[in-house]
C-alpha atoms as a PDB file:
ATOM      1  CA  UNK A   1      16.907  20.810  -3.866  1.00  0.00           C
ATOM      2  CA  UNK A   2      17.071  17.125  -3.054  1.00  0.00           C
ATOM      3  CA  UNK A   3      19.562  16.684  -5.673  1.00  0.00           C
ATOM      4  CA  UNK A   4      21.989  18.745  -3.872  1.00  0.00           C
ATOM      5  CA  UNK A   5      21.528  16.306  -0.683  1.00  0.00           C
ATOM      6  CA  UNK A   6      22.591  13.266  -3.008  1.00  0.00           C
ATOM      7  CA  UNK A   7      25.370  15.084  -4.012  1.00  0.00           C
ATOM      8  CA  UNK A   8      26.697  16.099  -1.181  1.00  0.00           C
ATOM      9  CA  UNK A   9      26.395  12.677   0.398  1.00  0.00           C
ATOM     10  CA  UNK A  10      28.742  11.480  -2.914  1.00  0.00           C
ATOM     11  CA  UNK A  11      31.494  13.946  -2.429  1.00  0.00           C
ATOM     12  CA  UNK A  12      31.163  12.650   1.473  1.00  0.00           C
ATOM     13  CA  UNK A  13      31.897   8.752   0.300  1.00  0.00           C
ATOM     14  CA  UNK A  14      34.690   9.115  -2.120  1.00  0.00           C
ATOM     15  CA  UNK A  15      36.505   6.310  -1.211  1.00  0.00           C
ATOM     16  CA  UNK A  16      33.812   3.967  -1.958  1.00  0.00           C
ATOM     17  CA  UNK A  17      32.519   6.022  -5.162  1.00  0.00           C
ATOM     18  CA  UNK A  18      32.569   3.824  -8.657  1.00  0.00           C
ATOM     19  CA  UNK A  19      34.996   5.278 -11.256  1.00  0.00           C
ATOM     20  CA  UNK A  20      32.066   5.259 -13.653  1.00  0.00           C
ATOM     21  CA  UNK A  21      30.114   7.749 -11.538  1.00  0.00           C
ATOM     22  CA  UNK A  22      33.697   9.878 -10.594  1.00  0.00           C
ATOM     23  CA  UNK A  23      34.141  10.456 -14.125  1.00  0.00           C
ATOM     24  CA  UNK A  24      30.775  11.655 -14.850  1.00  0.00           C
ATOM     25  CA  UNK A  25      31.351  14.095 -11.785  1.00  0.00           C
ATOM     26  CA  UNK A  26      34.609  15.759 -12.933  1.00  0.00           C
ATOM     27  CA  UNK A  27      34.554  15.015 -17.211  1.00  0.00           C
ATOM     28  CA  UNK A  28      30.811  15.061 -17.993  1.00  0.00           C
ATOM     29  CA  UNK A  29      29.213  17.417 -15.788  1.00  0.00           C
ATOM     30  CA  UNK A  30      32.334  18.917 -13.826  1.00  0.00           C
ATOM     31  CA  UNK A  31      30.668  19.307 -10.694  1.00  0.00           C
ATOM     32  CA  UNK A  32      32.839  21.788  -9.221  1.00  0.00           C
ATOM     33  CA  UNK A  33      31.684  24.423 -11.983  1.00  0.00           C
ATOM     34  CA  UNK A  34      28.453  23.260 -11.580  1.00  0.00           C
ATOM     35  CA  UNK A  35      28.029  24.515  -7.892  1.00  0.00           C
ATOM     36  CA  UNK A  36      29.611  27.213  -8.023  1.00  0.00           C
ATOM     37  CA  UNK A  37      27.080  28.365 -10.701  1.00  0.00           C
ATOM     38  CA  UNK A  38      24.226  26.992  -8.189  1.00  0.00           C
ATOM     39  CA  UNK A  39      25.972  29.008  -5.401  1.00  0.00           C
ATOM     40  CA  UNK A  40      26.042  32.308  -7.505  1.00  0.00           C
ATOM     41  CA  UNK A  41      22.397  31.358  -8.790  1.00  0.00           C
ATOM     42  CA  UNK A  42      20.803  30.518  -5.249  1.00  0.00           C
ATOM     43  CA  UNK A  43      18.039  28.859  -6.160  1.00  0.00           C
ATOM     44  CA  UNK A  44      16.681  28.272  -2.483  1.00  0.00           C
ATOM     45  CA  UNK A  45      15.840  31.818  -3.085  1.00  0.00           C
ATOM     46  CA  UNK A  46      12.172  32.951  -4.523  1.00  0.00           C
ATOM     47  CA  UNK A  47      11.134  36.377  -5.071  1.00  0.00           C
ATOM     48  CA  UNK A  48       7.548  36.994  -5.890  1.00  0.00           C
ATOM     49  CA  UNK A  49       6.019  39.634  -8.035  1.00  0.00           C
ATOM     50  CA  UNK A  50       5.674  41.933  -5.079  1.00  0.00           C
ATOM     51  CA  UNK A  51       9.170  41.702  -3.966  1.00  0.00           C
ATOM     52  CA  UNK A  52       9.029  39.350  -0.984  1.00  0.00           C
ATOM     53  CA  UNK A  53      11.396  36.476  -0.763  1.00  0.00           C
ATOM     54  CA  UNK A  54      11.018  33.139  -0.024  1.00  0.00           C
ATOM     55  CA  UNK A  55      13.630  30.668   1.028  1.00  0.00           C
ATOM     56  CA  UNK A  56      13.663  26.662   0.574  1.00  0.00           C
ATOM     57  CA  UNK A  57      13.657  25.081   3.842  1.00  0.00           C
ATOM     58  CA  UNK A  58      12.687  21.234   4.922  1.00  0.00           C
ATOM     59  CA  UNK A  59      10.710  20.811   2.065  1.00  0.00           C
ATOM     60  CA  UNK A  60       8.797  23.850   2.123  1.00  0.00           C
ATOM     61  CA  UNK A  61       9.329  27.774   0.972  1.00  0.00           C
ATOM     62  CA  UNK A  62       8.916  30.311   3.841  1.00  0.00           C
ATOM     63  CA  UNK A  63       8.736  33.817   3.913  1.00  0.00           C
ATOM     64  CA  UNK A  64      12.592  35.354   4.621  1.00  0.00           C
ATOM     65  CA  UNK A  65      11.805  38.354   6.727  1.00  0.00           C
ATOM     66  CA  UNK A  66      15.536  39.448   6.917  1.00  0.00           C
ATOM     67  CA  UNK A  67      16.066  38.827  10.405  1.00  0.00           C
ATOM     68  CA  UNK A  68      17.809  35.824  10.345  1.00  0.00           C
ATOM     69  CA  UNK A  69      20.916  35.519   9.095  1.00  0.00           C
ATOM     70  CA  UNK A  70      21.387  31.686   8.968  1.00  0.00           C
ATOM     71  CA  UNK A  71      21.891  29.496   5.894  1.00  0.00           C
ATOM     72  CA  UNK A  72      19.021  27.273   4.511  1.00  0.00           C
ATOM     73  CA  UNK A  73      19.813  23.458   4.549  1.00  0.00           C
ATOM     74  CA  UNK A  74      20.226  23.233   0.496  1.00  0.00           C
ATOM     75  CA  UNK A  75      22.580  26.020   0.496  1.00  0.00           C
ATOM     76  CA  UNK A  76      24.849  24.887   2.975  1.00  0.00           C
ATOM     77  CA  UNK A  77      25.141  21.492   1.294  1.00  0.00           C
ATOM     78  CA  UNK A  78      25.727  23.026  -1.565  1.00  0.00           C
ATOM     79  CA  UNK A  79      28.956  25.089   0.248  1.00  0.00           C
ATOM     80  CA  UNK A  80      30.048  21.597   2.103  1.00  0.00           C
ATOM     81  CA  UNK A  81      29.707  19.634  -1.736  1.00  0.00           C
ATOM     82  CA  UNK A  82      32.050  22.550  -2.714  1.00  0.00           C
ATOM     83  CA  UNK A  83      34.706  21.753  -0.109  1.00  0.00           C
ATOM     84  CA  UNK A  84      34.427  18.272  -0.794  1.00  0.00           C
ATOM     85  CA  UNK A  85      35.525  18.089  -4.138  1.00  0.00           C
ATOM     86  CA  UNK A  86      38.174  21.244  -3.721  1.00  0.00           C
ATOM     87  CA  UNK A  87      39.883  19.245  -0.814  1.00  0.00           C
ATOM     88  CA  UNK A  88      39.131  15.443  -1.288  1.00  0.00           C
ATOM     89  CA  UNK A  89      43.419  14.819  -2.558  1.00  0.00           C
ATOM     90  CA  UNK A  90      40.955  11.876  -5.060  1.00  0.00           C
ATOM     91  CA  UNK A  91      39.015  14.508  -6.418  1.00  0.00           C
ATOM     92  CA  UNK A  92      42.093  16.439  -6.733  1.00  0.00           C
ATOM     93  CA  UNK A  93      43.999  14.448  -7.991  1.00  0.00           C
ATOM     94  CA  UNK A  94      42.179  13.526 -11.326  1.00  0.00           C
ATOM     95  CA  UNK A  95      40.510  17.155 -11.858  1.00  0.00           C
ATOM     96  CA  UNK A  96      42.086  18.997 -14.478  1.00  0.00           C
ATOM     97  CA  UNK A  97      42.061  22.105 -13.945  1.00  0.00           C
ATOM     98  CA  UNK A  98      42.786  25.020 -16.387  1.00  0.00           C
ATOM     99  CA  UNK A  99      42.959  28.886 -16.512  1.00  0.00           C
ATOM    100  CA  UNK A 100      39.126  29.161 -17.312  1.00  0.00           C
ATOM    101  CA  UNK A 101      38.630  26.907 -14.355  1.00  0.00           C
ATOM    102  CA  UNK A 102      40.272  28.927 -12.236  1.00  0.00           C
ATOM    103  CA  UNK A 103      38.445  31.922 -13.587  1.00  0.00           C
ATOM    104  CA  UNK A 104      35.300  30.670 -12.634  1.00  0.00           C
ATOM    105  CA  UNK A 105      36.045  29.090  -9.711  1.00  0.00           C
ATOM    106  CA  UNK A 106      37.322  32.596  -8.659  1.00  0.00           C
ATOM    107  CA  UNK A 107      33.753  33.651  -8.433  1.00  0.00           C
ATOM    108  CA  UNK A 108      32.128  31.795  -4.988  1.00  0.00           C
ATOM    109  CA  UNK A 109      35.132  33.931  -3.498  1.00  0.00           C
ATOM    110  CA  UNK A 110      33.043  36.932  -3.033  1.00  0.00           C
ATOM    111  CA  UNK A 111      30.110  35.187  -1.618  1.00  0.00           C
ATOM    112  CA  UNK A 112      32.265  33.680   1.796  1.00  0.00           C
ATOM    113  CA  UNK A 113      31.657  35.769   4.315  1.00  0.00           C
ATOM    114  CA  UNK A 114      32.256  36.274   8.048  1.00  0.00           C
ATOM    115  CA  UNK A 115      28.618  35.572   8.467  1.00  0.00           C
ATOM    116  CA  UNK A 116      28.938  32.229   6.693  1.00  0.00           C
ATOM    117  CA  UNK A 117      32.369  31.113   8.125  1.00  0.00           C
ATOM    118  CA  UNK A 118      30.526  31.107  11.049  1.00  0.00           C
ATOM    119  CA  UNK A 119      28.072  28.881  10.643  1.00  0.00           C
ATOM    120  CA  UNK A 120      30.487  26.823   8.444  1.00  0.00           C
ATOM    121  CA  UNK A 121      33.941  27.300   9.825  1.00  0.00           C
ATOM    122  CA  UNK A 122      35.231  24.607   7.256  1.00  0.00           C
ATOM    123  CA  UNK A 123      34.822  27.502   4.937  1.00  0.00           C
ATOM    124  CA  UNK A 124      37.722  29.827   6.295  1.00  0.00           C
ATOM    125  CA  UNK A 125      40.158  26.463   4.812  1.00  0.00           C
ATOM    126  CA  UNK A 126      37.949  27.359   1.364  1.00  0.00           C
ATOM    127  CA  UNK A 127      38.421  30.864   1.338  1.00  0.00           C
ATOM    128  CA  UNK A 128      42.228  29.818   2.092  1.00  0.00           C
ATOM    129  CA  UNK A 129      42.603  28.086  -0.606  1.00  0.00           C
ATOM    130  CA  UNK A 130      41.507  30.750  -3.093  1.00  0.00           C
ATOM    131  CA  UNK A 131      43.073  32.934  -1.817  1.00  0.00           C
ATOM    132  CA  UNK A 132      46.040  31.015  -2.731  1.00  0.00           C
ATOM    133  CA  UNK A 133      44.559  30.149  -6.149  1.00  0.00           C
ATOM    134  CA  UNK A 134      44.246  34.210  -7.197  1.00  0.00           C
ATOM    135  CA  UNK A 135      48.177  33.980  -6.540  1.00  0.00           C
ATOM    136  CA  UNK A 136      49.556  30.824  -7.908  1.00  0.00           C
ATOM    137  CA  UNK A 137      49.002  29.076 -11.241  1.00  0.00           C
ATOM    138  CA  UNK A 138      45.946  25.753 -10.894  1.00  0.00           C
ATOM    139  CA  UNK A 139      47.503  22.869  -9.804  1.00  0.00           C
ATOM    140  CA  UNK A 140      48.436  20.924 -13.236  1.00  0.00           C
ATOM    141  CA  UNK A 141      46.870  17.179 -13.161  1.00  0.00           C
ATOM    142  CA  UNK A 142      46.117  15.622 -16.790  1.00  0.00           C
ATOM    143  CA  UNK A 143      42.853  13.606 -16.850  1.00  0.00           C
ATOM    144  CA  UNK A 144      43.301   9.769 -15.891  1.00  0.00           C
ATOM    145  CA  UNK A 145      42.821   7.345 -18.611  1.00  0.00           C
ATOM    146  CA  UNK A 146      41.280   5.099 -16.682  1.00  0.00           C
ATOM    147  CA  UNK A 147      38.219   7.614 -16.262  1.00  0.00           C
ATOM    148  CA  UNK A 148      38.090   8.339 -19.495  1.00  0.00           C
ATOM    149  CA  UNK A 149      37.762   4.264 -20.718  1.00  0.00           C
ATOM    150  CA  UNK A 150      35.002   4.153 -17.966  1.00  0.00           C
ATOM    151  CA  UNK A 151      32.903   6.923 -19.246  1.00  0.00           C
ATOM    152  CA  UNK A 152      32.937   5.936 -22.430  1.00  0.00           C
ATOM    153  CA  UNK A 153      31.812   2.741 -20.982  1.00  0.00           C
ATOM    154  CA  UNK A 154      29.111   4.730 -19.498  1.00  0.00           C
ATOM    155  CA  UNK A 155      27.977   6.042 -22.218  1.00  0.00           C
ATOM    156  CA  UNK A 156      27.638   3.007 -23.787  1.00  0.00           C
ATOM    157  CA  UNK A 157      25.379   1.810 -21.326  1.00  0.00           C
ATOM    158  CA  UNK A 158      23.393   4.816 -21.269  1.00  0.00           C
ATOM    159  CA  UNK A 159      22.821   4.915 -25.282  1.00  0.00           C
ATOM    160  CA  UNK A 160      21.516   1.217 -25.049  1.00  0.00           C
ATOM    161  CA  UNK A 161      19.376   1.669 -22.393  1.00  0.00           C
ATOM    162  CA  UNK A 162      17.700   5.128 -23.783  1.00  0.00           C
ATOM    163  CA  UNK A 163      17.541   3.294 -27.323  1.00  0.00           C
ATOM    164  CA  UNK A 164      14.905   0.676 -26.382  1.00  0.00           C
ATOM    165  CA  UNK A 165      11.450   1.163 -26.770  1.00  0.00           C
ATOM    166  CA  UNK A 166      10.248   0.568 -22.616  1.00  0.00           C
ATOM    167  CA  UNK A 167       6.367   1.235 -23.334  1.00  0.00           C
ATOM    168  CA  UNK A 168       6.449  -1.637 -26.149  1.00  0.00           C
ATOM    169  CA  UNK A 169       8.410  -3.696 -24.317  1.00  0.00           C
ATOM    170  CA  UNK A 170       6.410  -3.434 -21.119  1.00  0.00           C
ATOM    171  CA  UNK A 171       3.105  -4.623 -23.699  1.00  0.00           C
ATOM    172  CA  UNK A 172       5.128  -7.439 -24.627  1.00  0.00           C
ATOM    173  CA  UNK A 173       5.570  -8.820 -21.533  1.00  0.00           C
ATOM    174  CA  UNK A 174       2.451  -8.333 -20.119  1.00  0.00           C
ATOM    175  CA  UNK A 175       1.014 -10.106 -23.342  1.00  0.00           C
ATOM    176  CA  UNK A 176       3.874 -12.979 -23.123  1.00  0.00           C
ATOM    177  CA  UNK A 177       4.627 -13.213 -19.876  1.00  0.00           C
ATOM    178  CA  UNK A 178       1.974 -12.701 -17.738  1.00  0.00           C
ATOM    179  CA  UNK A 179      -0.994 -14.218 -19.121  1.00  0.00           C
ATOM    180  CA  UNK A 180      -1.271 -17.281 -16.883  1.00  0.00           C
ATOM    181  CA  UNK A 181      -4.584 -18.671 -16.168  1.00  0.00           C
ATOM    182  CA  UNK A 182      -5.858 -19.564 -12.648  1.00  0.00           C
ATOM    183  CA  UNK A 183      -6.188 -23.679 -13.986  1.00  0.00           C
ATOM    184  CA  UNK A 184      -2.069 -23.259 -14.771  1.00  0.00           C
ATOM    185  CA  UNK A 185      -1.361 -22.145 -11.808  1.00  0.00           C
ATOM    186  CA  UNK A 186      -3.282 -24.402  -9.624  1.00  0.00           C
ATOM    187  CA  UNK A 187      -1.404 -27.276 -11.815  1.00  0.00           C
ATOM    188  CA  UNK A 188       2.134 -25.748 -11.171  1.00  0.00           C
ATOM    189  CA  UNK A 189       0.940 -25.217  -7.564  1.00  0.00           C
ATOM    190  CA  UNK A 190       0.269 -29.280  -7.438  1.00  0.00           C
ATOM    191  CA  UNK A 191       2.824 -29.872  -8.959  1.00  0.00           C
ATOM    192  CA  UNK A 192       4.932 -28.253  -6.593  1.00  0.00           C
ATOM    193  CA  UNK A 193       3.356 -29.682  -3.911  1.00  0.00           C
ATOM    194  CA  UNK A 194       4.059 -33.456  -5.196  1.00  0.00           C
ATOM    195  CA  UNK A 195       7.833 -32.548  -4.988  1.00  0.00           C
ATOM    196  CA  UNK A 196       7.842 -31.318  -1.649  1.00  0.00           C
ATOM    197  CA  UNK A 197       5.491 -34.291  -0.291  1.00  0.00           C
ATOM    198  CA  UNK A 198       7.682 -37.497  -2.516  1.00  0.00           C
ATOM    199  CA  UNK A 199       9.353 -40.014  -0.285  1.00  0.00           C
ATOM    200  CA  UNK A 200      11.995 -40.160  -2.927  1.00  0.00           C
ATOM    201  CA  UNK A 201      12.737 -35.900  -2.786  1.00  0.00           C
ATOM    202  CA  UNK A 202      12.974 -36.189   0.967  1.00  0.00           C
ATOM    203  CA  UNK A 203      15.063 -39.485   0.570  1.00  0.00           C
ATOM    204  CA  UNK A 204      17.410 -37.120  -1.598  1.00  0.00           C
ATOM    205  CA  UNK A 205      17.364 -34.152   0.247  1.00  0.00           C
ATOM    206  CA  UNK A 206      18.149 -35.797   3.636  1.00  0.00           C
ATOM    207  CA  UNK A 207      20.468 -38.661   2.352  1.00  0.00           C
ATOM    208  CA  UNK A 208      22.754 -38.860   5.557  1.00  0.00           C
ATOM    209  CA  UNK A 209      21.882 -36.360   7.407  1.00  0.00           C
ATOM    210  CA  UNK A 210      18.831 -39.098   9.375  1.00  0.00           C
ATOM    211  CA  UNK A 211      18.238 -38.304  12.695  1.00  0.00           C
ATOM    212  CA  UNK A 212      16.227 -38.446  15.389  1.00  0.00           C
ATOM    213  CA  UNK A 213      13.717 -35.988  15.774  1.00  0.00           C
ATOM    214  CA  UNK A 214      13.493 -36.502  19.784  1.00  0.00           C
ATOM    215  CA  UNK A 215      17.080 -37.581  21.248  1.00  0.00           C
ATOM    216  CA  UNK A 216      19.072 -35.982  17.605  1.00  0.00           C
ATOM    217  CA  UNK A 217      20.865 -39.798  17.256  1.00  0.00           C
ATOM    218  CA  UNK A 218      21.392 -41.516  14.163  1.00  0.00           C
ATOM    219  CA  UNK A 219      17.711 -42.451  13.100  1.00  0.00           C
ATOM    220  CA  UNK A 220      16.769 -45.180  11.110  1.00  0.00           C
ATOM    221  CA  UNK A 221      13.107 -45.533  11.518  1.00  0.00           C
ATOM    222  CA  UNK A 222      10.524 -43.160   9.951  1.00  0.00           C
ATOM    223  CA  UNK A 223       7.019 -42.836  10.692  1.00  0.00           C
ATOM    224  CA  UNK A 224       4.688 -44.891   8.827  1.00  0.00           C
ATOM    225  CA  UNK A 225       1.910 -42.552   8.822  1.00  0.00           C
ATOM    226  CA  UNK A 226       3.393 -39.493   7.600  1.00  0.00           C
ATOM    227  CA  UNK A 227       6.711 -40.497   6.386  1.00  0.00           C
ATOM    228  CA  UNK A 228       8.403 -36.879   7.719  1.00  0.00           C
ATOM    229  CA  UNK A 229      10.094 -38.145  10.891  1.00  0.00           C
ATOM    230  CA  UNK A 230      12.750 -40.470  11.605  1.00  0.00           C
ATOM    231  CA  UNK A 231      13.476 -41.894  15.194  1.00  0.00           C
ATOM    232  CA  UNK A 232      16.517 -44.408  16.605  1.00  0.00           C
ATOM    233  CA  UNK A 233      13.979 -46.550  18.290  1.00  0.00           C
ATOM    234  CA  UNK A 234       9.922 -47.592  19.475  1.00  0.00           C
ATOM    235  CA  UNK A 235      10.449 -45.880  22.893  1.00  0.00           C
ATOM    236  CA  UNK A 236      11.656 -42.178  21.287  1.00  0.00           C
ATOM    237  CA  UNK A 237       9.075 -42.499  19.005  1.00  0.00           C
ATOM    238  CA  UNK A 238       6.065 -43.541  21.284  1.00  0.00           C
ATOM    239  CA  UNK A 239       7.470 -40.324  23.187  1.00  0.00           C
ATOM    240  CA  UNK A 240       7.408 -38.030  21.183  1.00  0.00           C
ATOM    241  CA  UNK A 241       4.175 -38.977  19.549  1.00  0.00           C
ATOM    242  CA  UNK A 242       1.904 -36.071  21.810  1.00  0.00           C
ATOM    243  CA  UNK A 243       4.507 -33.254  19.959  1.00  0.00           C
ATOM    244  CA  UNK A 244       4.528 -34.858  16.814  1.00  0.00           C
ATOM    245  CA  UNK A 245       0.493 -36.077  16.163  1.00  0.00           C
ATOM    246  CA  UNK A 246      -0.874 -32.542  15.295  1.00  0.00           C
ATOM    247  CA  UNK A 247       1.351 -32.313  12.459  1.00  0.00           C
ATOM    248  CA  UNK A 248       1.589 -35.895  11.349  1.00  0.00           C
ATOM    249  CA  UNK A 249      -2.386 -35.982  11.307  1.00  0.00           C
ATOM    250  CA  UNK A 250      -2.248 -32.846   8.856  1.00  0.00           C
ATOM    251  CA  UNK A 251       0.312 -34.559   6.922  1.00  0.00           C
ATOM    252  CA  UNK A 252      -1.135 -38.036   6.868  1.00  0.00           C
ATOM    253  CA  UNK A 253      -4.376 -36.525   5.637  1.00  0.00           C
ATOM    254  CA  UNK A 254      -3.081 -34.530   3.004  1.00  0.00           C
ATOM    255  CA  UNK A 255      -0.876 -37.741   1.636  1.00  0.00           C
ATOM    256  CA  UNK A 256      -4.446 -39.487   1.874  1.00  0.00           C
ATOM    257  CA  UNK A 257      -6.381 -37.469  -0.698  1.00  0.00           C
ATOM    258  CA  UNK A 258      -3.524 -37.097  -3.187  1.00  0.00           C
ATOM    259  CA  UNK A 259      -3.520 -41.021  -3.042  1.00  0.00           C
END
């Protein structure tokens, strides 16, 4: 039943919908046939060996009793999906319809009732509409060609990716990949380390951009213990030495036993 939340929420966002997915909508799985089958079908219905019914609601099936007449959440997305793609002009505009289509679209005409306009007055536009449609010829729209190079695009992409082998590729990379013992990466860790901690990396990383770290002027003394902050003169840095010792004593130390 989820599915028919995701679908609803595509037919809501047209606009921003790929071409790749629009054409699997309307040329591979022509989604307008496909709920109105769902419609006719009702699966949010369940009727147990002793006749009772259950309906889908919120996750869960409860017992209908009868007495209440309102719509369950997965059929009334599947009624608003419906309207979507019958009255998005995009959707319309590339569907092709045909006499069969018609045909079968035809049949969620009997299931629109009072009872259901109510509760979805959108509908009374649907039932407009085919009422219209029993008169008139479908409107006549060829298929884009611009669908048709993306699904076949598509498909493509969906033959390569169900042609490869996941589970042995999965081994593969486990075995290749991920095999790393705990001495390797304590040496990349170091390694790492020595970067961030050169002179020469900070030299390059802060090449003219020297400041200092109490007034924010043009700095061009560094401290000599821990070699991380750079000051315009003795009197900022003798100030700012309570703010800055916790961290240059960390630093210091940790420069001391890598020397």
């Amino acid at each position: 039943m989820g599915s028919l939340s995701i679908l609803r929420f595509l037919t809501d966002n047209v606009d921003s919908m790929p071409l790749g997915i629009m054409s699997a909508l309307l040329e591979s799985f022509d989604v307008i046939q496909l709920l109105v089958s769902i419609i006719e079908v009702k699966p949010w219905l369940y009727k147990n060996s002793q006749g009772l019914v259950y309906v889908w609601n919120d996750g869960v099936w409860g017992a209908n009793t009868g007495s209440d007449s309102s719509m369950c959440k997965p059929e009334a997305q599947a009624w608003l999906a419906l309207y979507n793609t019958l009255f998005d002009p995009t959707f319309r505009s590339k569907y092709h319809f045909t006499t069969s289509k018609k045909a079968a679209i035809m049949r969620c005409q009997r299931h629109i009732t009072e009872v259901l306009i109510d509760q979805i007055p959108l509908l009374s536009e649907l039932r407009r509409f085919l009422d219209e449609l029993a008169l008139f010829d479908p409107p006549v729209t060829a298929p884009a060609a611009s669908l048709i190079m993306v699904h076949q695009e598509c498909t493509l992409k969906k033959s390569f990716i169900t042609n490869v082998d996941w589970d042995a590729l999965r081994r593969h990379t486990l075995s290749n990949m991920f095999t790393i013992t705990l001495e390797e990466k304590s040496r990349h860790i170091d390694s790492l380390a020595s970067v961030f901690t050169s002179t020469q990396f900070e030299d390059l990383s802060r090449k003219g951009t020297k400041t200092c770290a109490l007034c924010g002027s043009a700095a061009s003394k560094r401290c000599s213990r821990c070699k991380n902050e750079w000051y315009c003169s003795r009197d900022c840095q003798a100030n700012h030495w309570p703010t800055h010792k916790p961290l240059c004593d960390i630093v210091a130390a940790d420069l001391a036993t890598k020397s």
